[in-house]
Protein backbone atom coordinates (compact mmCIF):
# COMPACT_ATOMS: atom_id res chain seq x y z
CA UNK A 1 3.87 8.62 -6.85
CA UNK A 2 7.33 7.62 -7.57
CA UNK A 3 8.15 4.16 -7.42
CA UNK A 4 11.40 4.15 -5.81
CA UNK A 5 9.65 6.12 -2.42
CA UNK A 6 6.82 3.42 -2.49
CA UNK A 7 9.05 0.68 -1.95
CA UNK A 8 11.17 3.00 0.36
CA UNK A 9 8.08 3.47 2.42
CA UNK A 10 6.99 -0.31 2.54
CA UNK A 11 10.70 -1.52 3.41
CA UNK A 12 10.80 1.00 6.36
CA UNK A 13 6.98 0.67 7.73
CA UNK A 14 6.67 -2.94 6.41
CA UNK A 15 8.77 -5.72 5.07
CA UNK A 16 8.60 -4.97 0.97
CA UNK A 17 5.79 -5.25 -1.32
CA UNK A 18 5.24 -7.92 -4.11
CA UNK A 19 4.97 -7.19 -7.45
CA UNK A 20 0.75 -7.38 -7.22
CA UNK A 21 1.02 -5.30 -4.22
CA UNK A 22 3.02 -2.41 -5.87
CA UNK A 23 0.94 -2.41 -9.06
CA UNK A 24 -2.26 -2.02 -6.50
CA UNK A 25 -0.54 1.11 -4.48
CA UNK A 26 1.53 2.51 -7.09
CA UNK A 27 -1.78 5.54 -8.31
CA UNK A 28 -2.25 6.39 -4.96
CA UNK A 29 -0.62 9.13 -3.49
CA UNK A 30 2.19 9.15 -1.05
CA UNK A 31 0.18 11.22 1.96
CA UNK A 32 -2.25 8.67 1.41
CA UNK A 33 -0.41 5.70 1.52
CA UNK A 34 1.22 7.11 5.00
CA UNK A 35 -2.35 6.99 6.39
CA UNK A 36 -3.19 3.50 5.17
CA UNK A 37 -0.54 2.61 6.73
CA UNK A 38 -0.77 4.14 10.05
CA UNK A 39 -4.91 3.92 10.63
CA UNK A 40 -6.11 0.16 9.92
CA UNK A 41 -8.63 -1.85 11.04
CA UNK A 42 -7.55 -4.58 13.62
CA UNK A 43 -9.86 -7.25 12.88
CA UNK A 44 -9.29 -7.27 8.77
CA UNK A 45 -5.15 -7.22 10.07
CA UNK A 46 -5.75 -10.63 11.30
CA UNK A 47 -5.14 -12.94 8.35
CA UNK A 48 -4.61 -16.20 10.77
CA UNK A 49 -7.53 -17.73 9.02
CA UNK A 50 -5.56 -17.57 6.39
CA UNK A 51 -2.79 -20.19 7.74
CA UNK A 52 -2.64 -23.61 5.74
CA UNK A 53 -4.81 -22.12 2.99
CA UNK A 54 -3.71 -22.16 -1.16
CA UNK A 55 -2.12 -19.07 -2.45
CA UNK A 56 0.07 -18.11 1.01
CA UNK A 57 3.49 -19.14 2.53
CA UNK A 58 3.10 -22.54 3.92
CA UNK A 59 3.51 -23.36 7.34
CA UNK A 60 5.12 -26.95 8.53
CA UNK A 61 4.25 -29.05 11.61
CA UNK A 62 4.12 -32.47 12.44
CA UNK A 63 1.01 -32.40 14.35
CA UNK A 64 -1.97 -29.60 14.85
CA UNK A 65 -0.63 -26.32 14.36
CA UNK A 66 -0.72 -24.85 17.38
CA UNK A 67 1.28 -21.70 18.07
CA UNK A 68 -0.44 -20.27 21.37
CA UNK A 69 1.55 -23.46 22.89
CA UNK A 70 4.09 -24.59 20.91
CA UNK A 71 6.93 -21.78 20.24
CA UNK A 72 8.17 -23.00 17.05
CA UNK A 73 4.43 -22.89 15.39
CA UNK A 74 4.45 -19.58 17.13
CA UNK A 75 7.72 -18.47 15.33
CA UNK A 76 5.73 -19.46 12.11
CA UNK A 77 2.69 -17.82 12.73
CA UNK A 78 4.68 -14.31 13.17
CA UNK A 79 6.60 -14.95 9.23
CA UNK A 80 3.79 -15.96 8.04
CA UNK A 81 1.86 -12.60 9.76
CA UNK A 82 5.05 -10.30 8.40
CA UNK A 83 4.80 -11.78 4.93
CA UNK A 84 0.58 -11.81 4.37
CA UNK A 85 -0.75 -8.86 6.87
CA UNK A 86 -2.33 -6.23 5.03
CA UNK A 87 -1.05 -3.80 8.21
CA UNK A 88 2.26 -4.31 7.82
CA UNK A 89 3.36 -1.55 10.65
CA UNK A 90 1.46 -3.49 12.84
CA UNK A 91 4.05 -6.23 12.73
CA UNK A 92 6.97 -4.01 12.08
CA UNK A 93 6.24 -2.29 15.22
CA UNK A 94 5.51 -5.43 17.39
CA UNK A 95 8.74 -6.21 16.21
CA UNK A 96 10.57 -3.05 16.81
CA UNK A 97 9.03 -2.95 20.38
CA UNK A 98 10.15 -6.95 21.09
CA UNK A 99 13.56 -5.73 20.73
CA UNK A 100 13.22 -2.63 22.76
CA UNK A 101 11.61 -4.74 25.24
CA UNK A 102 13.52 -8.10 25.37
CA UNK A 103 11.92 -10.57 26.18
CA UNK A 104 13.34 -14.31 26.06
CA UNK A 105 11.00 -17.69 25.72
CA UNK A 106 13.86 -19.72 27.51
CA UNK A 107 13.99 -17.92 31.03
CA UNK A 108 10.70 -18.01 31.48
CA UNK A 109 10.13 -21.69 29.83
CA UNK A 110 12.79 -22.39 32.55
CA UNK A 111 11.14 -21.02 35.40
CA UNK A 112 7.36 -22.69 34.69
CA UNK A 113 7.23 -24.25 31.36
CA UNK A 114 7.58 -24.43 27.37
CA UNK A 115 3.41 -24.48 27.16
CA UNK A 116 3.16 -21.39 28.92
CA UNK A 117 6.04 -19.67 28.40
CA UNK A 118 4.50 -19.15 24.33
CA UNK A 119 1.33 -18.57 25.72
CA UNK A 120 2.72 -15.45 28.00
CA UNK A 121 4.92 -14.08 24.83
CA UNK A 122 2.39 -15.40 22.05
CA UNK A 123 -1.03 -16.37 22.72
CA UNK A 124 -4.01 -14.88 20.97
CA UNK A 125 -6.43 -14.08 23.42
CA UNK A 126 -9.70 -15.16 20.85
CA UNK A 127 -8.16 -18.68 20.69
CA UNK A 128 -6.56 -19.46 24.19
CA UNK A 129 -9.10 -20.72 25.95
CA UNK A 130 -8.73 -19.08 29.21
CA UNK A 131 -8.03 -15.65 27.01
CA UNK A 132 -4.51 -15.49 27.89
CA UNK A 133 -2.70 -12.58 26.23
CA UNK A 134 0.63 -12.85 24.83
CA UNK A 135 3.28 -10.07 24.95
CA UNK A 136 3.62 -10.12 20.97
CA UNK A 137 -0.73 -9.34 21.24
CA UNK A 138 -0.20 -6.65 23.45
CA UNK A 139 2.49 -5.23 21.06
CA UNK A 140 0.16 -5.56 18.08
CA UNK A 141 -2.63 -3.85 20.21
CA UNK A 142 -0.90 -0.85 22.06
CA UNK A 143 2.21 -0.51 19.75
CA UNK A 144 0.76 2.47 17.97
CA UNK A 145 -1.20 3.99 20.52
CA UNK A 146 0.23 6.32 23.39
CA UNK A 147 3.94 5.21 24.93
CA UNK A 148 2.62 5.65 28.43
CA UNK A 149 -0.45 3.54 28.05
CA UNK A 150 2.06 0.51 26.50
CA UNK A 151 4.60 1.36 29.13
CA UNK A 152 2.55 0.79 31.96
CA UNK A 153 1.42 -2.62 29.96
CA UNK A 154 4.22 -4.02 30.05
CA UNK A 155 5.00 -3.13 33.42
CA UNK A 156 1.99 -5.32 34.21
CA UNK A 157 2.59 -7.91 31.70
CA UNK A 158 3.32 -11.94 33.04
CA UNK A 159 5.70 -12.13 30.74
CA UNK A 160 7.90 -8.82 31.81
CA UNK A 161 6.70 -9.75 35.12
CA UNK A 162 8.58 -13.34 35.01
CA UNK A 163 11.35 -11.89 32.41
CA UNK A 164 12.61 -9.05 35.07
CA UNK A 165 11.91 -10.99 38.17
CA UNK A 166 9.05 -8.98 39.15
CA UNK A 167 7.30 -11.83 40.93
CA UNK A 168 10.02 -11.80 43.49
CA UNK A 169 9.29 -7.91 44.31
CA UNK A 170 8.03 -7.33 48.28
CA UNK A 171 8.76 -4.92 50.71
CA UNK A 172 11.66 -6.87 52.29
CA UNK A 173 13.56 -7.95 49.49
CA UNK A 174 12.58 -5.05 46.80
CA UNK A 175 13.76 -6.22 42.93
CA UNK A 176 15.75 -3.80 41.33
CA UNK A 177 15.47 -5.25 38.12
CA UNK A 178 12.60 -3.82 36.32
CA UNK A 179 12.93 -0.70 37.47
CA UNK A 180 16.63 -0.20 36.36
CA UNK A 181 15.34 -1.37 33.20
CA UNK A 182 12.75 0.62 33.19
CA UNK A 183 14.92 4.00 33.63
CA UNK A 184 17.81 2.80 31.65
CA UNK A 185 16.73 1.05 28.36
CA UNK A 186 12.94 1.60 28.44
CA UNK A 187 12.65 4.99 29.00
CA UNK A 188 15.68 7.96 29.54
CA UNK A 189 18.89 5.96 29.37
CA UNK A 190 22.02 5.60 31.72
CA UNK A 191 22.88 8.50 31.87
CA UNK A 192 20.12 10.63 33.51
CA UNK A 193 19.16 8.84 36.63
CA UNK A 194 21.66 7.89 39.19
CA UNK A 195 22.07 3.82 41.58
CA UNK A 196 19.71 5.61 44.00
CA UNK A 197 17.01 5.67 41.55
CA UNK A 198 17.32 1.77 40.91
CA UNK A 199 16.75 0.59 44.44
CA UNK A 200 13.57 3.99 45.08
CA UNK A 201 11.78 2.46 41.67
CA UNK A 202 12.25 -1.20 43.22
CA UNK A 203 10.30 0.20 45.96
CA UNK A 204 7.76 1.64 43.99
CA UNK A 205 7.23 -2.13 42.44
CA UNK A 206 7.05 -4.25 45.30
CA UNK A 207 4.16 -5.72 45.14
CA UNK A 208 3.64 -5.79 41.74
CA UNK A 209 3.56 -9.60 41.10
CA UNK A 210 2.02 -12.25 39.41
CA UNK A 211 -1.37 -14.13 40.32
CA UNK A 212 -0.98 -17.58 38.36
CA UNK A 213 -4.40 -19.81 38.91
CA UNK A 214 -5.15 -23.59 37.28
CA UNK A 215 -3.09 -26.06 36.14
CA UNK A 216 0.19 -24.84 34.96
CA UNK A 217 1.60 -27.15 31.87
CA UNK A 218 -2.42 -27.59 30.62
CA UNK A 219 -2.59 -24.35 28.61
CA UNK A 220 -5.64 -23.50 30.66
CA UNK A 221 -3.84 -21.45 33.61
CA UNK A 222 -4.19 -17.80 33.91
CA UNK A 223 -1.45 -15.69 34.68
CA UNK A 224 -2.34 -12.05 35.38
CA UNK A 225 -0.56 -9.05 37.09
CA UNK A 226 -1.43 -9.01 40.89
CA UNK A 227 -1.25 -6.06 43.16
CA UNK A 228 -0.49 -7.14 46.64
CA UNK A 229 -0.71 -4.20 48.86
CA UNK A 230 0.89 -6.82 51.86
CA UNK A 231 3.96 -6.85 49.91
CA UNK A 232 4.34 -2.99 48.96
CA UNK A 233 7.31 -0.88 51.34
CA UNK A 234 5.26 2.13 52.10
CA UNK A 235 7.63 4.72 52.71
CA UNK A 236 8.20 7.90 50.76
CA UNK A 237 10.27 7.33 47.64
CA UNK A 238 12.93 10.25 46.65
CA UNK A 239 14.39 10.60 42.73
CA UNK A 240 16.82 12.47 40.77
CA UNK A 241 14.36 13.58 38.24
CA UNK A 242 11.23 15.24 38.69
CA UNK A 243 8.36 13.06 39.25
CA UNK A 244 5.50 15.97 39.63
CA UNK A 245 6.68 18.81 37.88
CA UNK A 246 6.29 22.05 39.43
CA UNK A 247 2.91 22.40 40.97
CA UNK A 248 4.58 20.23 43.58
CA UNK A 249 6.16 21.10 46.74
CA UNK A 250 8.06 18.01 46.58
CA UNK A 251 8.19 17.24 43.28
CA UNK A 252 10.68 14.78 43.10
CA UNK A 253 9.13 12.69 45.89
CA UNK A 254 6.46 10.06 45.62
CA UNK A 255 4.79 9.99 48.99
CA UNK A 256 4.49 7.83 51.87
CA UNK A 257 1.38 6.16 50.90
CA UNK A 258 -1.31 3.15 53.05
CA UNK A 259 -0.57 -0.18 51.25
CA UNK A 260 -3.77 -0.27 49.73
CA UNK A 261 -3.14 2.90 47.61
CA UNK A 262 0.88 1.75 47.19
CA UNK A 263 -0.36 1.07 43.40
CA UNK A 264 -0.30 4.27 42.66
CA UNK A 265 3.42 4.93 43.30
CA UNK A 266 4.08 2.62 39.87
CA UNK A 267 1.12 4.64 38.02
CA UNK A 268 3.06 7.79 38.84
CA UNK A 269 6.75 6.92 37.79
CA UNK A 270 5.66 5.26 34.66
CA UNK A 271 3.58 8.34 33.95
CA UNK A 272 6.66 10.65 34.57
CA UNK A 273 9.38 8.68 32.79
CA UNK A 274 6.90 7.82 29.86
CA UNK A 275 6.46 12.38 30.09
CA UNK A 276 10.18 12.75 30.39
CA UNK A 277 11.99 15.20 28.08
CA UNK A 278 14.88 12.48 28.16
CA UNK A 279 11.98 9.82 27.03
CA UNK A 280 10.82 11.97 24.11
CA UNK A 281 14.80 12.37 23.04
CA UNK A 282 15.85 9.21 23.72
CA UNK A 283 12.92 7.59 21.51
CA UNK A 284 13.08 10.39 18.92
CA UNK A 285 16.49 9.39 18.33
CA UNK A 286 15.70 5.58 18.19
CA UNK A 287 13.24 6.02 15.40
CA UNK A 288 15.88 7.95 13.38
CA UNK A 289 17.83 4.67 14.03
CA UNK A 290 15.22 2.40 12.71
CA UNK A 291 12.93 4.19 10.71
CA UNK A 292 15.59 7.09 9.06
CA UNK A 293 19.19 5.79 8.38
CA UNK A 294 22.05 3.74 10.69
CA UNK A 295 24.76 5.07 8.33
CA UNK A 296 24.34 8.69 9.23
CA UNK A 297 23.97 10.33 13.19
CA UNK A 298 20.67 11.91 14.02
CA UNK A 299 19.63 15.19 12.86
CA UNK A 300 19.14 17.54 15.63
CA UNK A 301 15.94 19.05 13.25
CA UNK A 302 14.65 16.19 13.24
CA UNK A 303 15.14 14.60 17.16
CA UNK A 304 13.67 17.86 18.04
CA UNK A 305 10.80 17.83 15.88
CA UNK A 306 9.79 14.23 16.70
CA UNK A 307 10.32 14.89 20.33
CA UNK A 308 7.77 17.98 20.28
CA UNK A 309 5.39 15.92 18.81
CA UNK A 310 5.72 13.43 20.82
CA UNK A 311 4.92 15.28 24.24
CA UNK A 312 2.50 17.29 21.95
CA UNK A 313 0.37 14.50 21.61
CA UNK A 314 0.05 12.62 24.80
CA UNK A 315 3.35 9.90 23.85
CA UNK A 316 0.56 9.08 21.08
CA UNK A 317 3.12 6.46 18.42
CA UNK A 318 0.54 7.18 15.28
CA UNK A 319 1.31 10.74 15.45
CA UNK A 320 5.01 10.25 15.92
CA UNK A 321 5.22 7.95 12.77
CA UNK A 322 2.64 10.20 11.45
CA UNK A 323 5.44 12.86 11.45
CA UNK A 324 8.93 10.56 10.99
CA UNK A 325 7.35 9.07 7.54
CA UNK A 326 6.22 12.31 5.84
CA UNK A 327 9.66 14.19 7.18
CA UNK A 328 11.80 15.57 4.93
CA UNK A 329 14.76 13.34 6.15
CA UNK A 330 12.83 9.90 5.42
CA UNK A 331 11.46 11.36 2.17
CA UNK A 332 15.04 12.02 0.99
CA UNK A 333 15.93 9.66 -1.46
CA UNK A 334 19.51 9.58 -0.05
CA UNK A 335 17.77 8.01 3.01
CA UNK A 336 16.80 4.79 1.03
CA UNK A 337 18.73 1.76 1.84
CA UNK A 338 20.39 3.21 4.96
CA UNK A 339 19.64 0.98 7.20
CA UNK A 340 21.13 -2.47 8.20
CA UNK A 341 18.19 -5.30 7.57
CA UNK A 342 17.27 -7.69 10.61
CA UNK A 343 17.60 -11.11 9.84
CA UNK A 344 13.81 -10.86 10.23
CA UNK A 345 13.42 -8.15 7.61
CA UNK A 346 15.34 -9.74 4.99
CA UNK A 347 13.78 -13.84 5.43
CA UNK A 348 10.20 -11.21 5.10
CA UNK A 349 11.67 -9.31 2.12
CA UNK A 350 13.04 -12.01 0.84
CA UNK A 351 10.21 -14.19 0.36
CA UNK A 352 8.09 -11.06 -1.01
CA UNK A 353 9.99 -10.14 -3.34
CA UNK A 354 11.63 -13.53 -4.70
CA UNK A 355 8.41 -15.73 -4.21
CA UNK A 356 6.79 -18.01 -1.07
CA UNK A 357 4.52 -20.03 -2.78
CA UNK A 358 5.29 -24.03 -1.79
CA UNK A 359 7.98 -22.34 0.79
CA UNK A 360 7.52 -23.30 4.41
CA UNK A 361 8.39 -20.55 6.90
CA UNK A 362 9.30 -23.56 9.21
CA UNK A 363 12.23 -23.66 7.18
CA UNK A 364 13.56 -19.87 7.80
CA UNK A 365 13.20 -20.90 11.28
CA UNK A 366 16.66 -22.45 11.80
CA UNK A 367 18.67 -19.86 9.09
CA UNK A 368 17.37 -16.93 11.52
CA UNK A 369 19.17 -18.77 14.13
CA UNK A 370 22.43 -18.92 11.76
CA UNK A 371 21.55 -14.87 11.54
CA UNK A 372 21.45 -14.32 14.88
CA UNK A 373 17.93 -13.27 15.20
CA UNK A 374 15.84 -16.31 16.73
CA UNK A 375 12.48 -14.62 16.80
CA UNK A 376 11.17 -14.48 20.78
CA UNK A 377 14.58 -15.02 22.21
CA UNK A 378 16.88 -11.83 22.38
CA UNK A 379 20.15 -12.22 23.69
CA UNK A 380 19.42 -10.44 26.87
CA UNK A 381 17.89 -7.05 28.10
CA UNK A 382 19.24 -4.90 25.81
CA UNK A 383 17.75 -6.86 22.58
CA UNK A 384 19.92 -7.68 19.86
CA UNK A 385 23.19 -5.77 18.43
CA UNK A 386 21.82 -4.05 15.76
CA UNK A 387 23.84 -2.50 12.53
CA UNK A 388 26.83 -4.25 11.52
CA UNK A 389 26.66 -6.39 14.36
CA UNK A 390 24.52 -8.61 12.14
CA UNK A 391 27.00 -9.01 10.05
CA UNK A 392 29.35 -11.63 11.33
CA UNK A 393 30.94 -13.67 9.15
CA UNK A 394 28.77 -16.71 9.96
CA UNK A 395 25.69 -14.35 9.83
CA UNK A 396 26.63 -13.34 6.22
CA UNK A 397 27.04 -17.14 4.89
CA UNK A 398 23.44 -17.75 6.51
CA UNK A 399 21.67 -15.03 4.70
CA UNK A 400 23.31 -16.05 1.51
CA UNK A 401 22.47 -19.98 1.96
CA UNK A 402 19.05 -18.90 2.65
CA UNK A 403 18.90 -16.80 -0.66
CA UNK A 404 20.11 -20.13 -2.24
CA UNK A 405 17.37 -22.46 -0.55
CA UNK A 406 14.66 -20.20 -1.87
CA UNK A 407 15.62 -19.31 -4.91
CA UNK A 408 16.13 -22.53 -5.56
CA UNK A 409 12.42 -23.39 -4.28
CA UNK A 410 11.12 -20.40 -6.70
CA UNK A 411 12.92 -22.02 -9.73
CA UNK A 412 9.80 -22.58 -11.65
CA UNK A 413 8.02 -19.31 -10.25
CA UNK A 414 11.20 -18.22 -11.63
CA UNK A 415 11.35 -19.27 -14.83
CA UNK A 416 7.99 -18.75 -15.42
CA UNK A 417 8.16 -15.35 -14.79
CA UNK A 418 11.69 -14.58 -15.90
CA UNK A 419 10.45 -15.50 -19.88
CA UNK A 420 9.43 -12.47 -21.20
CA UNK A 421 12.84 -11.00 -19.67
CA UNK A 422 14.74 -13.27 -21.39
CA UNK A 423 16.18 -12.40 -25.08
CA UNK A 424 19.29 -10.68 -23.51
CA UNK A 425 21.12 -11.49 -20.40
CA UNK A 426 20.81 -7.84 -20.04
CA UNK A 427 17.13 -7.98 -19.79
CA UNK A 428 16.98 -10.72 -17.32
CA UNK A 429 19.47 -9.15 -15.12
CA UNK A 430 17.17 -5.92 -15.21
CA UNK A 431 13.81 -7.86 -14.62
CA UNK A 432 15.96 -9.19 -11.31
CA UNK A 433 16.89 -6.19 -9.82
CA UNK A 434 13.19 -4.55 -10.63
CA UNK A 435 12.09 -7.44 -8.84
CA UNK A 436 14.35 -7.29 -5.62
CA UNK A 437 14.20 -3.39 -5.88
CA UNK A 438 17.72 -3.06 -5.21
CA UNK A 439 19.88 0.13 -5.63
CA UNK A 440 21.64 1.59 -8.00
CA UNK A 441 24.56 -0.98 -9.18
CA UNK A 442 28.56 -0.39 -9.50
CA UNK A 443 29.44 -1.29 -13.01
CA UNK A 444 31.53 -3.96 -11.61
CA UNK A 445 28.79 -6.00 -9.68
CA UNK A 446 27.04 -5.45 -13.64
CA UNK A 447 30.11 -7.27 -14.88
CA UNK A 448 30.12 -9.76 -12.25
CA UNK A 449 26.49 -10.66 -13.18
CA UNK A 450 26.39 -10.67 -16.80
CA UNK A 451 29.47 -12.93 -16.34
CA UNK A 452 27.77 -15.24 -14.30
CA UNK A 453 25.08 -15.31 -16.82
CA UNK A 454 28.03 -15.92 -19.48
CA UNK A 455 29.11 -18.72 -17.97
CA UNK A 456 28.04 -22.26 -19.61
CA UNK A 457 27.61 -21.44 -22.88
CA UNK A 458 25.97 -18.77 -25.38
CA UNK A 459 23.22 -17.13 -24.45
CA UNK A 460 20.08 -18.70 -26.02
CA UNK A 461 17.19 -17.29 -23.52
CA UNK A 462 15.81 -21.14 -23.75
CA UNK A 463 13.73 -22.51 -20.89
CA UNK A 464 16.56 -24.59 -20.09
CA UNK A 465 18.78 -21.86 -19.42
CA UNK A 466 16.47 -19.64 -17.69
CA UNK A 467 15.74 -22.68 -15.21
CA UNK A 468 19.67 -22.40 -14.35
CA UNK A 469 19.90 -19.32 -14.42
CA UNK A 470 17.06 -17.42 -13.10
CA UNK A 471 17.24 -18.51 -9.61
CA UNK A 472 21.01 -18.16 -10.02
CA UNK A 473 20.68 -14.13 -10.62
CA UNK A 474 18.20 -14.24 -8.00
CA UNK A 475 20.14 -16.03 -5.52
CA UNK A 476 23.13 -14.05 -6.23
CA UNK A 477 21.31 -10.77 -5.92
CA UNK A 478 19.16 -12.04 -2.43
CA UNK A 479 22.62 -12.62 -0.93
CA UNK A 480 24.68 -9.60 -2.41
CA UNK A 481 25.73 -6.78 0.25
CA UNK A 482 23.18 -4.20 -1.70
CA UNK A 483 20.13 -6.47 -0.41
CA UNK A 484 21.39 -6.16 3.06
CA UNK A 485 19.98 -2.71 3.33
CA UNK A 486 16.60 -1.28 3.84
């Protein structure tokens, strides 16, 4: 297949390939490779065992790395997940879905503690030893099965339980919280369900709260979802939008229901929002956004067709990526390099396709920050601005002093591999953009680089120069506007 829809395919589903990873795929056809990518096994996705070992990104602590507790370890663990996973839409998607349903470490370390606040957003059930499961897990392990199963998930989850003050929700003081969420960024958006929705779906959630049992602080308490039928208003609930369809003689009402059975009022508006025509739109349209292109508006063609297959097949994710990646519109090679890079994507991408090894991930950790991605702490509700909004002033200089810091670390890696590239400044600057897979140049960013490489003297290709220079291109490339796209 060609090369340049490989890497277009493994930017979008993934975070870029290394150069041993695109020499393995490159034979392989591209319906193929959009299978491999969707269908993987779990268990060889998990390359955690791989953590502290030769040959991988290095992770940095000061004591036992421990990053079901400890939030920066747990930071590192993801990068180091992102760069190494052979499932790399596993973590794109857990990623994607953390920003569509924010999520913040500091609200709930604020409300109990910093020990279980990364246990409720990170801990891997196999190694907390009260098999606590972390919202990031869940993500990894429902993110590309069916929306309504995930949806109802999170509902439950102690994290989105703590997050949107669901723990708070009984009959006499119903939280509106969740459920306005729920309706407005989860699911159908503002502008198709009205204020009287808010306060029905709080309602339908009281009594959806947390159960939290052991010693909190210890990283041996359990906190699970907790249906307290004491604390659940009974009444009827009435809707804007069709909760039943048309089989129903009320269909827009959820009925007065016994306490005991209340938990079924939840199971049935999750069910029809997640069923929603507005749902299957609204997400249609945000996987344009972040699989397709930010520089151009939806096409109707293709918001239609991933909406019909969306219903079609039970809110099933696979099939809906299934049918975004091998669409026309993300085929099209004017579709590459359309999209704005999170600071996320482009520390991943970065260290792919520039070079990890002796590079901590503990030390992207505080450049995300200067980004304006800190990974487990959106802003608020509504996730991060994505787009330009990453592109701040500020944001910009931290992307290119990161591009610095690791070229700089790669300087050997660098050289090493920039030798056989290096009889003509033309050649080297060639070998660096095959390397970073960037587009198509202007002649004038040419001229700015060959100048650069100009600079200091004739060229001579020596192993002196190439040391300089090199990680120069490379840092000058990592931090140009071009590599801001995906």
């Amino acid at each position: 297949m060609s090369t340049p829809l490989l890497d277009h395919l493994y930017r979008r589903a993934g975070f870029g390939l290394t150069v041993a990873e695109r020499q393995a795929l490159a034979e392989r056809n591209y319906r193929d490779l959009v299978e491999s990518v969707l269908v993987f096994d779990p268990n060889a996705a998990d390359v955690d065992a791989f953590i502290g070992t030769p040959g991988y990104v290095n992770i940095s602590t000061t004591g036992p790395f421990m990053p079901n507790t400890n939030i920066s370890h747990a930071r590192q663990r993801w990068l180091f997940r992102m760069v190494h996973s052979p499932a790399p839409l596993q973590e794109k998607m857990a990623l994607i879905w953390h920003e569509h349903f924010a999520t913040a470490f500091s609200k709930i370390a604020g409300l109990y503690n910093a020990v279980d606040a990364t246990r409720l957003l990170a801990a891997k059930p196999s190694t907390d030893p009260v098999g606590q499961q972390g919202q990031i897990e869940l993500f990894r392990q429902y993110g590309l099965g069916n929306f309504s199963d995930l949806l109802l998930k999170v509902a439950q989850d102690p994290a989105m339980l703590v997050w949107l003050d669901g723990e708070t929700n009984t009959k006499t003081n119903p939280q509106e919280n969740f459920g306005r969420e729920l309706m407005e960024l989860f699911t159908i958006g503002v502008a198709n369900y009205v204020e009287t929705d808010v306060y029905a779906a709080a309602r339908v959630f009281s009594g959806w709260n947390l159960r939290i049992t052991g010693t909190q602080g210890a990283g041996t308490a359990v906190f699970a979802f907790a249906y307290q039928a004491n604390q659940h208003e009974t009444s009827a609930k009435d809707f804007s939008f069709s909760i039943y369809g048309r089989g129903s003689s009320k269909p827009n009402e959820i009925p007065a229901r016994t306490a005991s059975e209340g938990l079924q009022d939840g199971l049935d508006l999750i069910h029809a929002l997640a069923f929603h025509p507005e749902t299957a739109t609204r997400l249609a349209s945000k996987f344009w956004t972040w699989f397709v292109s930010e520089t151009e508006s939806p096409d109707p063609a293709f918001v239609d067709n991933i909406a019909s297959v969306y219903l079609s097949n039970g809110t099933n994710i696979r099939a809906v990526l299934r049918a975004v990646l091998n669409s026309p519109q993300f085929q099209d090679a004017s579709a590459a390099f359309q999209r704005y890079s999170w600071p996320a994507e482009f520390v991943v991408r970065a260290l792919k396709e520039v070079g990890y090894l002796g590079f901590s991930v503990n030390d992207a950790l505080t450049p995300l920050v200067n980004m304006g991605q800190q990974l487990f702490e959106p802003p608020n509700v509504g996730g991060w601005p994505l787009g330009q909004a990453w592109f701040s002033t500020a944001g910009m200089l931290a992307r290119m002093n990161f591009a610095s810091q690791l070229a700089t670390n790669q300087k050997f890696a660098l050289l090493a591999a920039s030798r056989a590239f290096g009889a003509t400044p033309d050649a080297l600057i060639g070998f660096a953009r095959d390397s970073l897979r960037t587009p198509t140049p202007l002649p004038d960013e040419t001229a700015a680089l060959e100048a650069y490489l100009a600079s200091g003297g004739p060229w001579t290709g020596s192993d002196a120069q190439l040391l300089v220079k090199a990680p120069g291109l490379f840092h000058l490339l990592t931090g140009s506007a071009e590599f801001q796209f995906v």
